[in-house]
Protein backbone atom coordinates (compact mmCIF):
# COMPACT_ATOMS: atom_id res chain seq x y z
CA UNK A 1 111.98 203.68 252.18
CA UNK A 2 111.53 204.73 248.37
CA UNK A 3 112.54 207.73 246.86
CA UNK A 4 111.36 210.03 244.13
CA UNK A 5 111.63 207.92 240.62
CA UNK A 6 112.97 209.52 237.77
CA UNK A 7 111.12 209.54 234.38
CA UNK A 8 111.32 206.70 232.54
CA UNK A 9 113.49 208.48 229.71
CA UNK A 10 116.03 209.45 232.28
CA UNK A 11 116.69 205.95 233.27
CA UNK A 12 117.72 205.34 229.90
CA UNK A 13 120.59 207.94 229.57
CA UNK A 14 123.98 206.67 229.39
CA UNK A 15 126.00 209.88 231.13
CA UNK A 16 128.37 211.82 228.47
CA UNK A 17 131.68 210.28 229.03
CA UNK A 18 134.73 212.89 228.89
CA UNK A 19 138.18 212.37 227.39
CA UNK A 20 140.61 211.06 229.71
CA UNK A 21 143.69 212.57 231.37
CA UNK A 22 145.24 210.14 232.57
CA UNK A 23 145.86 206.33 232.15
CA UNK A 24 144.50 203.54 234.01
CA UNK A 25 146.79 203.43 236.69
CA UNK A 26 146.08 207.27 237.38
CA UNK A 27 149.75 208.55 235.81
CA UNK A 28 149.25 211.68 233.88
CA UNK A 29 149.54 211.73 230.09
CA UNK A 30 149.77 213.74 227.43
CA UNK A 31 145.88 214.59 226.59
CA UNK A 32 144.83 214.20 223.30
CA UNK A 33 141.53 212.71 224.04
CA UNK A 34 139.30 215.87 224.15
CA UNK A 35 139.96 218.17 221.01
CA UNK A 36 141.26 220.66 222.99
CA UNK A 37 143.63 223.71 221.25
CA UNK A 38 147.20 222.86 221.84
CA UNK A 39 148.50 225.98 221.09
CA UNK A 40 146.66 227.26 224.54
CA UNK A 41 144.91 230.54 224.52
CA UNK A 42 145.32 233.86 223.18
CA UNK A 43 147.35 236.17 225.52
CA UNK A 44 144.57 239.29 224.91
CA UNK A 45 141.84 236.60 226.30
CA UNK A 46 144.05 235.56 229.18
CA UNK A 47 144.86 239.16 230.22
CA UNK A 48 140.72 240.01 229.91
CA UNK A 49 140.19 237.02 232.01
CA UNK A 50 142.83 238.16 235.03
CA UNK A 51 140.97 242.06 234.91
CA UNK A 52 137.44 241.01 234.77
CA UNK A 53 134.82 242.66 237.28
CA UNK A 54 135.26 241.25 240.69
CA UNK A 55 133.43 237.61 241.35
CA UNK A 56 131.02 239.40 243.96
CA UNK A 57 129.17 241.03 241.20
CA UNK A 58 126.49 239.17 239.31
CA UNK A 59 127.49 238.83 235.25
CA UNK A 60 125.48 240.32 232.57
CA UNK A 61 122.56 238.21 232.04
CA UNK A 62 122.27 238.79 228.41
CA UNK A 63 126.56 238.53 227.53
CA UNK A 64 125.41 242.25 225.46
CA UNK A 65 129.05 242.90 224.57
CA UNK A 66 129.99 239.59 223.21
CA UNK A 67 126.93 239.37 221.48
CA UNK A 68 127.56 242.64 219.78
CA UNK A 69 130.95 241.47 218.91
CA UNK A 70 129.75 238.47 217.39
CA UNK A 71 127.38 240.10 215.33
CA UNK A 72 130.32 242.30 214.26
CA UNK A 73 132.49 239.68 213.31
CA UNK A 74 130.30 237.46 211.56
CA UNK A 75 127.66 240.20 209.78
CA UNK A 76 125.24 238.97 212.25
CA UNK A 77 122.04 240.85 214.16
CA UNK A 78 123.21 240.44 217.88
CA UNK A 79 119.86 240.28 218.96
CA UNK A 80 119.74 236.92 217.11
CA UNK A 81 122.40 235.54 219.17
CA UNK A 82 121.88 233.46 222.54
CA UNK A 83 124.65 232.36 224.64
CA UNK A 84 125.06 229.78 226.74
CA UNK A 85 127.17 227.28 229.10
CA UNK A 86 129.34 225.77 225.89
CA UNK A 87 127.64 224.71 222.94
CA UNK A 88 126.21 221.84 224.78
CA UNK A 89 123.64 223.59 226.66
CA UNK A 90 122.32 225.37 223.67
CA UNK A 91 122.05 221.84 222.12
CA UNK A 92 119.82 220.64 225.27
CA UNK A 93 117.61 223.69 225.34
CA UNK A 94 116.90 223.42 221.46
CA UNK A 95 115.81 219.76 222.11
CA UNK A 96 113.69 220.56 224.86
CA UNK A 97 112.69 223.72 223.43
CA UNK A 98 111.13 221.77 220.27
CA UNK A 99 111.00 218.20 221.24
CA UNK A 100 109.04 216.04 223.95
CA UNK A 101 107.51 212.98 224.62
CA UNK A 102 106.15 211.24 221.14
CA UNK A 103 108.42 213.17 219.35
CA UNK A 104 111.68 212.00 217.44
CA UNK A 105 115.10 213.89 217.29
CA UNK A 106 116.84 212.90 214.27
CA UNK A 107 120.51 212.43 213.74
CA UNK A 108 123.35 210.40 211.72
CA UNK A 109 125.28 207.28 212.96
CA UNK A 110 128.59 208.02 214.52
CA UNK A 111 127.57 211.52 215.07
CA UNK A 112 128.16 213.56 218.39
CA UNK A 113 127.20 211.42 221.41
CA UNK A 114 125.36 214.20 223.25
CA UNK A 115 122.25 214.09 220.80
CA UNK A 116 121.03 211.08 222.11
CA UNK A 117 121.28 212.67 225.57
CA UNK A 118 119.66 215.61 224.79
CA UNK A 119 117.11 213.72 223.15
CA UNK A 120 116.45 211.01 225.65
CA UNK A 121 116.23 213.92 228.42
CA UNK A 122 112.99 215.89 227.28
CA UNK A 123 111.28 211.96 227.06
CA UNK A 124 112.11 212.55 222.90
CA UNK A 125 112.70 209.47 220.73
CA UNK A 126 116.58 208.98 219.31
CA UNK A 127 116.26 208.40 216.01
CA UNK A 128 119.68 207.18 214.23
CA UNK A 129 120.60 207.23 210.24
CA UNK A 130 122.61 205.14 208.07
CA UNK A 131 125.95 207.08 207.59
CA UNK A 132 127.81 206.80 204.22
CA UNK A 133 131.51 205.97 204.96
CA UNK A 134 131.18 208.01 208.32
CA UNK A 135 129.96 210.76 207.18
CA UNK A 136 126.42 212.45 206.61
CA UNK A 137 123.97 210.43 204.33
CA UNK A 138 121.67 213.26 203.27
CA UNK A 139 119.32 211.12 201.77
CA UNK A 140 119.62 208.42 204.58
CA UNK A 141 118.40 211.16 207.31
CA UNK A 142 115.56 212.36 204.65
CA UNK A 143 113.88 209.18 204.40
CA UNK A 144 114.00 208.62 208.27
CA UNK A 145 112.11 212.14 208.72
CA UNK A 146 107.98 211.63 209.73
CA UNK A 147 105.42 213.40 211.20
CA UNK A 148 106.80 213.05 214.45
CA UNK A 149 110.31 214.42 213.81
CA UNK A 150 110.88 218.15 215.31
CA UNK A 151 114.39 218.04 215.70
CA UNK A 152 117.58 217.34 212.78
CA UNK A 153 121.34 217.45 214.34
CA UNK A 154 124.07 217.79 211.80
CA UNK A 155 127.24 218.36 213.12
CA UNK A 156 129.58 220.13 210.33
CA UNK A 157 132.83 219.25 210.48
CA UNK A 158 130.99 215.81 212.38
CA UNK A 159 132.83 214.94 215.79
CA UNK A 160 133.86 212.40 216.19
CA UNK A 161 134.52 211.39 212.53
CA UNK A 162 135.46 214.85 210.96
CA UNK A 163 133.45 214.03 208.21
CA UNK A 164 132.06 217.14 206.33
CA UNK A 165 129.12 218.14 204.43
CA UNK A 166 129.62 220.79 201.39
CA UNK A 167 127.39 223.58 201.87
CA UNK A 168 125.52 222.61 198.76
CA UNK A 169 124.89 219.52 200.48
CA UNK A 170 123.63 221.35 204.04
CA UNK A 171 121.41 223.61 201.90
CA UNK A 172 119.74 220.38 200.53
CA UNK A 173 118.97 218.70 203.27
CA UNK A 174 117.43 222.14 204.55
CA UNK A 175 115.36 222.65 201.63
CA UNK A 176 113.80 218.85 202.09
CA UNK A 177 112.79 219.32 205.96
CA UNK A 178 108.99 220.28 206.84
CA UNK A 179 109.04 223.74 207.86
CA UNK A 180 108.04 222.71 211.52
CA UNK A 181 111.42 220.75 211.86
CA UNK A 182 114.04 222.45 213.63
CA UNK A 183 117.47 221.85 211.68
CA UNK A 184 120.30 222.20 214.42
CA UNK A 185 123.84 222.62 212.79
CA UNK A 186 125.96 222.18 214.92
CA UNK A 187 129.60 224.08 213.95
CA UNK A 188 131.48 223.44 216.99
CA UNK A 189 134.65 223.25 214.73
CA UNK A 190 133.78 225.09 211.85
CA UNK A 191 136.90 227.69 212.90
CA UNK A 192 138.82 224.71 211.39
CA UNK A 193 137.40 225.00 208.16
CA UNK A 194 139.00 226.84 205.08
CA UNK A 195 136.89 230.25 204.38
CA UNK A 196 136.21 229.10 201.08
CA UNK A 197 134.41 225.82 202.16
CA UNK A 198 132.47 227.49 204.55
CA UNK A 199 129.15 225.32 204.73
CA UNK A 200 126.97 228.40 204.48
CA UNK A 201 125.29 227.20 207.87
CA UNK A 202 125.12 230.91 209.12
CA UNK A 203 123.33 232.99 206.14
CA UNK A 204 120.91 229.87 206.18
CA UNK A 205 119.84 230.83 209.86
CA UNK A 206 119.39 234.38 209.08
CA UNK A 207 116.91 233.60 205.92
CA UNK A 208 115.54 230.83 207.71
CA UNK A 209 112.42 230.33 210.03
CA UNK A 210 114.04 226.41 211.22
CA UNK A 211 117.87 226.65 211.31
CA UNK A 212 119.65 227.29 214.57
CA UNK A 213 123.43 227.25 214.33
CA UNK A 214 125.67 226.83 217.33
CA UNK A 215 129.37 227.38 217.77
CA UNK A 216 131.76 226.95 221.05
CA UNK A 217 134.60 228.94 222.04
CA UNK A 218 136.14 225.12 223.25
CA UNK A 219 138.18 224.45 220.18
CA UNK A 220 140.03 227.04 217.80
CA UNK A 221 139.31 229.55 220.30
CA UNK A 222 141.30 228.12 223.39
CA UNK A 223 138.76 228.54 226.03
CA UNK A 224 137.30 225.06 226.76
CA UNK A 225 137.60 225.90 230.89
CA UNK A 226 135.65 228.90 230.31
CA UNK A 227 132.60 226.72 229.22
CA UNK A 228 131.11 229.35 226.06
CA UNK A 229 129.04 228.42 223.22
CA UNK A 230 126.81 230.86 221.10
CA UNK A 231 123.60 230.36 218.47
CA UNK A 232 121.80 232.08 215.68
CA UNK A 233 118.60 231.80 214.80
CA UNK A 234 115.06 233.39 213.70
CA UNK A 235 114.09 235.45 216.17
CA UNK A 236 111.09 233.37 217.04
CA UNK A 237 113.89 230.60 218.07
CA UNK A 238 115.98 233.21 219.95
CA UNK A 239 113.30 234.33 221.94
CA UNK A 240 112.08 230.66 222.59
CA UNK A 241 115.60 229.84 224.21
CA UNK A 242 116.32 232.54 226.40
CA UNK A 243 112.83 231.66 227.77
CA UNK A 244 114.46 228.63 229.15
CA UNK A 245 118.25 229.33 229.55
CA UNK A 246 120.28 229.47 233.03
CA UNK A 247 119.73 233.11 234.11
CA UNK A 248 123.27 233.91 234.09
CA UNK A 249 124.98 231.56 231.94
CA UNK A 250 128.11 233.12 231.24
CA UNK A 251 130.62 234.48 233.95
CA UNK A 252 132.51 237.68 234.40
CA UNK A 253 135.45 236.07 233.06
CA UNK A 254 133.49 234.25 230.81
CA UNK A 255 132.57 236.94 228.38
CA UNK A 256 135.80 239.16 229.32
CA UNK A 257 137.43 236.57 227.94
CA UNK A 258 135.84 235.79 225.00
CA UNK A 259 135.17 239.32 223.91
CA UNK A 260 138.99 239.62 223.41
CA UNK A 261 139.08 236.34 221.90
CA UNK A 262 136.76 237.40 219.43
CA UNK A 263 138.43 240.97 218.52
CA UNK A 264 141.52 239.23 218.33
CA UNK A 265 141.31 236.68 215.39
CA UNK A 266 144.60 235.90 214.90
CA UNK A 267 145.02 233.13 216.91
CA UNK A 268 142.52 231.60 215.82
CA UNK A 269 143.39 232.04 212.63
CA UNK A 270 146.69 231.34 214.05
CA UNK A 271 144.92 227.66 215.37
CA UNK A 272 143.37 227.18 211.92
CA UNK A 273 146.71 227.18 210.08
CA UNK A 274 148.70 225.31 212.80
CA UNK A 275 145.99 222.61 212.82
CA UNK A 276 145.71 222.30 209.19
CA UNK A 277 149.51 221.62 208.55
CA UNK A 278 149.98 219.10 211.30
CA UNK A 279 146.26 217.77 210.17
CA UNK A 280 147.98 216.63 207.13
CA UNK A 281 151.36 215.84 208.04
CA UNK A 282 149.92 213.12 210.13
CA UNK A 283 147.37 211.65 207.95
CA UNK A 284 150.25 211.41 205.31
CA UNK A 285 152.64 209.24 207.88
CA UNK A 286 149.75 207.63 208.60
CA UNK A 287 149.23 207.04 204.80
CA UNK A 288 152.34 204.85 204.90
CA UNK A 289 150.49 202.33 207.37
CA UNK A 290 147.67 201.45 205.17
CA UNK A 291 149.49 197.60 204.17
CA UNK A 292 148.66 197.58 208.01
CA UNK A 293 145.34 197.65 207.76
CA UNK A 294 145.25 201.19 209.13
CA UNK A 295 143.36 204.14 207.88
CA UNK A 296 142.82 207.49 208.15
CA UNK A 297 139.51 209.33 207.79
CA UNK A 298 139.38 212.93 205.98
CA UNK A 299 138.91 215.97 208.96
CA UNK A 300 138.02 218.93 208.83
CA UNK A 301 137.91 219.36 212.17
CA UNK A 302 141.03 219.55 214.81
CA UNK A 303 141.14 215.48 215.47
CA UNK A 304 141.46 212.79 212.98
CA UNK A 305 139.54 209.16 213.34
CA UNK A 306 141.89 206.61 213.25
CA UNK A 307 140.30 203.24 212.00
CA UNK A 308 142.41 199.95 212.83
CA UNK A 309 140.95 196.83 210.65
CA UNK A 310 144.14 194.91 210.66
CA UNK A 311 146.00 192.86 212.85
CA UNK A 312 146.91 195.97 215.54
CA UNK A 313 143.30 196.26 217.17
CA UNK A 314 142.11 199.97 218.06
CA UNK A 315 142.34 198.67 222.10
CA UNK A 316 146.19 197.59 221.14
CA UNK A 317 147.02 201.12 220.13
CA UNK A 318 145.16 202.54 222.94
CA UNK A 319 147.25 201.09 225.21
CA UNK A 320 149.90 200.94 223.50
CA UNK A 321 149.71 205.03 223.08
CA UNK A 322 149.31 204.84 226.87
CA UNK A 323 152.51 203.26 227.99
CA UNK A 324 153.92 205.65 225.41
CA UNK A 325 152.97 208.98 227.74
CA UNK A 326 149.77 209.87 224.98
CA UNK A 327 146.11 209.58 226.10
CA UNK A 328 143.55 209.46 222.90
CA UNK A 329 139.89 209.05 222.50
CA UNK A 330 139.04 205.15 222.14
CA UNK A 331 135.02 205.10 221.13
CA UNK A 332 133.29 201.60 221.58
CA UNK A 333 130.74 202.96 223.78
CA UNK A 334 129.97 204.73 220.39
CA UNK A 335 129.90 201.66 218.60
CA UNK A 336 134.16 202.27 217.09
CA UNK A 337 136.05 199.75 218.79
CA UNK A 338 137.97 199.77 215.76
CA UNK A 339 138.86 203.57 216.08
CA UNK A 340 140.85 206.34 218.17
CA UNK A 341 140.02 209.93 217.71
CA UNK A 342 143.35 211.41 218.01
CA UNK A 343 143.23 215.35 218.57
CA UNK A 344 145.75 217.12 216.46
CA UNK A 345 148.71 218.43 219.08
CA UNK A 346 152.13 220.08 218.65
CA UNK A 347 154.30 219.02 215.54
CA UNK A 348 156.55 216.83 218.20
CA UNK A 349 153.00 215.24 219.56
CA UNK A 350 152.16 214.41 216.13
CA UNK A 351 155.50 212.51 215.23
CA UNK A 352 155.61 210.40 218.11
CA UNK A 353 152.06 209.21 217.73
CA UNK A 354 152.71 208.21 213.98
CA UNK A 355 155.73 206.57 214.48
CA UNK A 356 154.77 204.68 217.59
CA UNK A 357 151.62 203.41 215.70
CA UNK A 358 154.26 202.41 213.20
CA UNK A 359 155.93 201.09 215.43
CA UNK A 360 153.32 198.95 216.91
CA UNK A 361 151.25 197.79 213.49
CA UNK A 362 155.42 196.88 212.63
CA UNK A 363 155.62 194.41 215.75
CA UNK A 364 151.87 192.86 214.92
CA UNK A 365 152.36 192.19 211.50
CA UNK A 366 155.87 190.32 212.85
CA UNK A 367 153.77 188.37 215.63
CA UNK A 368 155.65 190.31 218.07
CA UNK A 369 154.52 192.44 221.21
CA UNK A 370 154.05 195.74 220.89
CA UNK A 371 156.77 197.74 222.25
CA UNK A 372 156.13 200.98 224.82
CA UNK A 373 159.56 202.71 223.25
CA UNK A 374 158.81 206.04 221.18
CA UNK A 375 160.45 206.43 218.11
CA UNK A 376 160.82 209.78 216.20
CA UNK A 377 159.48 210.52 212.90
CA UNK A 378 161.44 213.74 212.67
CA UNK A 379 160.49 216.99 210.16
């Protein structure tokens, strides 16, 4: 017997792959591996969550309050907000929205892997630039735009690199699109992100017919289980999306908790600061390993790409990290074998990693095997 057949573009979809919990021999460990806020959530969202309306009840289809909040918080006309199941699904329904068969969705190397999903599941054509040192090649992505394009993604800060593009930057690559492309910037950790270097994503989507912005409530926010994202765009975009969004996509304890979230910024400002100092205490220790052929790319964001080139291979310190009790993010399937994205934990996280990739390059460059004992950094 034969089955239905899915479209062609389906078959080639390689699933999103998740961070990992746990090592290969199923022991828990330490999870650094999916950007997630290790400072846990804010008490006002967790109380919201425990007193929302009872689970029989149906949610509000239209997340009014939250939207209304957000609009508050960020000078924003709610009814130019859409919500949806984490940032992800508003990236899916802009492709689709926009993009089909014949068409191309345009995005930079090493950027976030769920483009090419999104793009490859409404029968679009992935179309991949040139990245300069990692990070965002405006000019790269320009010259790859053509008739056919209808979709840009630019993630800002870039996961899983943590590049980031100035807002001068953003605005030019905006100002060089054909009015019928749909610039999607993508500012899942732009809570991580000094005010002052804001990348003026959001006043671009409220002046502009083409730019849709999304955010998650995943990272700085704490709320990653609760599966929230939000967007802003023209209204003509707005309305376009909620055409085709889940009818409920936000639960009762979805948007109790994130309405408290959001009128209780400090912990995420909380996050922001946390993050920023342990950020750069780590890429300094790991400043000391560069004779090691190891190197750390500028963040923004709440991770920080590791990039191995000498002798202590990026599968080494994977491993290595492993027997250690740490589980990070080790990317060849995105074409970084050389690399571990390493999401930014507690100050005593952040120590143990550093030293024990000391520790580790240390051995290799002595011809030794690398040894599973942690070693403290300390302050």
């Amino acid at each position: 017997m034969t089955g239905p057949r899915p479209k062609p573009w389906i078959d080639a979809i390689h699933a999103y792959v998740p961070g990992k919990s746990a090592g290969a021999d199923g022991r828990p460990l330490v999870k650094l591996s999916a950007n997630e806020n290790p400072l846990g959530t804010s008490p006002a969202a967790l109380l919201a969550r425990e007193h929302a309306v009872v689970p029989s009840l149906y949610p509000d289809p239209d997340s009014t309050a939250l939207r209304k909040a957000l609009g508050a918080l960020h000078g924003l006309d709610p009814a130019r907000i859409v919500c949806g199941t984490g940032s992800g699904e508003l990236l899916a329904i802009a492709a689709g929205a926009f993009a089909g068969p014949g068409d191309e969705v345009l995005y930079v190397r090493y950027g976030f892997s769920l483009y090419d999903i999104v793009a490859r599941r409404c029968g679009a054509t992935p179309v991949v630039a040139p990245d300069a040192d990692y990070g965002t090649d405006v000019d790269a992505l320009l010259a790859l735009v053509t008739e056919r394009t209808r979709v840009v993604f630019l993630a800002n800060p870039n996961n899983p690199t943590g590049a980031f593009l100035p807002g001068g930057e953003v605005a030019r690559l905006h100002a060089a699109l054909p009015g019928d492309v749909l610039l999607v910037i993508d500012q899942a950790y732009a809570e991580y992100v000094a005010p002052e270097d804001d990348d003026g994503g959001l006043a671009l989507a409220t002046r502009a017919a083409n730019v849709l912005v999304t955010r998650t409530f995943s990272k700085a926010y704490g709320l990653a289980g609760e599966r929230v994202g939000w967007g802003t765009a023209a209204p003509a975009i707005i309305e376009t999306m909620n055409r085709i969004r889940g009818p409920f996509p936000l639960s009762n304890s979805a948007q109790a908790a994130t309405l408290a979230a959001v009128e209780h910024q400090e912990f995420v400002e909380h996050s922001r600061r946390h993050n920023a100092a342990e950020r750069a205490r780590f890429a300094a220790a790991l400043g000391g390993l560069a004779n090691h052929g190891i190197r750390a790319l500028p963040s923004e964001a709440n991770f920080i790409l590791v990039l191995f080139e000498g002798a202590l291979t990026g599968e080494a310190a994977y491993n290595g990290l492993a027997e250690r009790g740490y589980i990070v993010r080790w990317l060849p399937g995105q074409g970084l074998p050389q690399a571990l994205r390493i999401t930014i934990g507690t100050a005593e996280q952040m120590d143990e990693i550093a030293a024990a990739l000391r520790d580790m390059a240390q051995a290799q460059g002595r011809g030794g095997e690398v040894r599973p004992d942690k070693v403290s950094l300390g302050g």
